[in-house]
Protein backbone atom coordinates (compact mmCIF):
# COMPACT_ATOMS: atom_id res chain seq x y z
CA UNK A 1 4.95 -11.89 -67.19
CA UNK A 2 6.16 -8.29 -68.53
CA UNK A 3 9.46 -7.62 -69.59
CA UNK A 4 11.38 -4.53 -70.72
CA UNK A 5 13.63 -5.60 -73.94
CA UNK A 6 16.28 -3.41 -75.07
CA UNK A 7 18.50 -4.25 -78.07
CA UNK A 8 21.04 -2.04 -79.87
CA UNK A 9 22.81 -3.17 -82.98
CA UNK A 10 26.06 -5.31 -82.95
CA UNK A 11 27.99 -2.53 -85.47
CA UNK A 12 30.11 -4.27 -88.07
CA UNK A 13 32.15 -1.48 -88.68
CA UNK A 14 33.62 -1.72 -91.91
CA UNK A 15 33.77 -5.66 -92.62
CA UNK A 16 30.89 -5.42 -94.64
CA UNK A 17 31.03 -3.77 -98.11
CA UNK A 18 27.61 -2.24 -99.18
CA UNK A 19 25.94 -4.73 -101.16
CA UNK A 20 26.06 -7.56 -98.05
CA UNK A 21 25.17 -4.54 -95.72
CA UNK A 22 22.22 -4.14 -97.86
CA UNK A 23 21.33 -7.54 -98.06
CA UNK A 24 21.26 -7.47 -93.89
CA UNK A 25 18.69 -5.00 -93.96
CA UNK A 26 16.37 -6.69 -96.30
CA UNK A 27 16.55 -10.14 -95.13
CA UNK A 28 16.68 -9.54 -90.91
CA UNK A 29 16.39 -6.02 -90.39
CA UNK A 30 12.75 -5.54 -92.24
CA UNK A 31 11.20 -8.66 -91.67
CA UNK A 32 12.31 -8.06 -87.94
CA UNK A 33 10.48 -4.82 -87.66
CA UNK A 34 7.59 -5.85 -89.25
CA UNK A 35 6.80 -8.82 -86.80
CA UNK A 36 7.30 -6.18 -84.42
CA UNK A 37 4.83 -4.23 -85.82
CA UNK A 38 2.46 -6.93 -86.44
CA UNK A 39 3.07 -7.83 -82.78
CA UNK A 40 2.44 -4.21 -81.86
CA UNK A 41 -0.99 -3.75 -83.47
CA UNK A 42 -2.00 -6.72 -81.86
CA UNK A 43 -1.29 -5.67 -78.49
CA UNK A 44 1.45 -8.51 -77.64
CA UNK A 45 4.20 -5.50 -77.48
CA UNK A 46 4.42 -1.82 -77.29
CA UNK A 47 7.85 0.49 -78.32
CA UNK A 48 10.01 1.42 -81.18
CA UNK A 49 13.51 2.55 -82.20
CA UNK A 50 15.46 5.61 -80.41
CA UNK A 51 15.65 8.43 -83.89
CA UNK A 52 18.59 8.48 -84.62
CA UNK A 53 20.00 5.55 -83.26
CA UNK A 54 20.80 1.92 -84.14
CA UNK A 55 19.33 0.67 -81.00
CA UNK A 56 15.66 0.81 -79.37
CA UNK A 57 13.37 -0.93 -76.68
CA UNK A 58 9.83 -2.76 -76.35
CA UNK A 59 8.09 -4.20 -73.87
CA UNK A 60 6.64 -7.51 -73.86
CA UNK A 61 4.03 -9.60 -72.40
CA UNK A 62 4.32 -13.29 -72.27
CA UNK A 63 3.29 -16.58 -70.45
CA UNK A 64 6.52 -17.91 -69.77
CA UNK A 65 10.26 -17.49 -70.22
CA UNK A 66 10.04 -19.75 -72.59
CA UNK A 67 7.60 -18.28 -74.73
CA UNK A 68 10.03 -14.72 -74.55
CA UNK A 69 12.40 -17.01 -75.47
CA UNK A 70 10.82 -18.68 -78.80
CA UNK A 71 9.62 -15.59 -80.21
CA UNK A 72 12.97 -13.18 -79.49
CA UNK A 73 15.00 -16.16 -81.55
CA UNK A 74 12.15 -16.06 -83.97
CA UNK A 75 12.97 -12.68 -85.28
CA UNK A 76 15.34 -12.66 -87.98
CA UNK A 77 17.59 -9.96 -86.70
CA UNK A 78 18.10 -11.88 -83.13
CA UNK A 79 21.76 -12.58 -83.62
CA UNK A 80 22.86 -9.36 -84.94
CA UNK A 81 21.33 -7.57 -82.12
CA UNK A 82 22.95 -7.37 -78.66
CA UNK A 83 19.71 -7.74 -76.13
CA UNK A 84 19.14 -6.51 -72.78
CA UNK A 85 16.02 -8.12 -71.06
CA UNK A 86 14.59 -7.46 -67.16
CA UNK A 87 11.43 -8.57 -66.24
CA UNK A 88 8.95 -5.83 -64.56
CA UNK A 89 6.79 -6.00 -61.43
CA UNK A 90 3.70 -4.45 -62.67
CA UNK A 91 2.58 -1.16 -60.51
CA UNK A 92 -0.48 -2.88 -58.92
CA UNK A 93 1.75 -5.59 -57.58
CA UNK A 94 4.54 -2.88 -55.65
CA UNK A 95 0.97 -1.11 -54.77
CA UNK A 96 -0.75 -4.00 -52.92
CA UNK A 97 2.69 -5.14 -51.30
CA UNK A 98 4.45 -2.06 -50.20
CA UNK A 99 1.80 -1.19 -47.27
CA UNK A 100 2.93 -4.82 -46.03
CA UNK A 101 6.71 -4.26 -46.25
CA UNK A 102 5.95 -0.85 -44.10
CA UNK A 103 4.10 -2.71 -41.76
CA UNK A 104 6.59 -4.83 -41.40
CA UNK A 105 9.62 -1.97 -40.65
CA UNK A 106 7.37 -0.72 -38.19
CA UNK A 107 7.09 -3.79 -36.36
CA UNK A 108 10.25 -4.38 -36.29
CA UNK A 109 11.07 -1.01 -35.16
CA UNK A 110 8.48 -1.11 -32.42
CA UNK A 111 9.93 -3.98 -30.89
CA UNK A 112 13.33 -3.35 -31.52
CA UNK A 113 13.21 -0.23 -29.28
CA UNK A 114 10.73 -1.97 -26.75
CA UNK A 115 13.81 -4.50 -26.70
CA UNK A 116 15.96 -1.07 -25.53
């Protein structure tokens, strides 16, 4: 199963004073990234961060929902990030299926004006 996972960070504003602020980075933010990045170089996901923004997007494959759900609360940063996730038909799928669906609209268009 492939899924598109967007998250953009939940903003604060100016509760935090700098030393907590800082202490968010190094505890969820970095460790976050770097499981990322250990799960990019092993193929599991592929993306990054939009420059310049708080926010960014990766795509994932898994074996269940439940395993997308295990390792998204896994990451340290999961509940200061607001997430966005829609699973994806891969291409080959829409490409073996779509001459069907024609097939299909044409039938029904046949008979519908044979019904006429």
């Amino acid at each position: 199963m492939l899924f598109l996972v967007t998250g953009d960070n939940i903003d604060p504003g100016y509760l935090l004073p700098p030393e907590p602020t800082l202490q968010v980075v190094e505890q969820a933010i970095v460790p976050s990234f770097g499981i990322l990045a250990q799960m990019q170089e092993q193929g599991k996901v592929t993306g990054g961060i939009y420059p310049g923004e708080r926010s960014g997007a990766f795509m994932i494959e898994v074996e269940s929902f439940e395993e997308l759900d295990s390792i998204m609360n896994h990451l340290p940063f999961f509940g200061i990030i607001k997430w966005s996730v829609k699973p994806l038909m891969p291409f080959g799928s829409i490409a073996r299926q779509l001459p069907g669906y024609l097939a299909d609209v044409r039938q029904q268009l046949e008979g519908g004006a044979a019904g006429h």
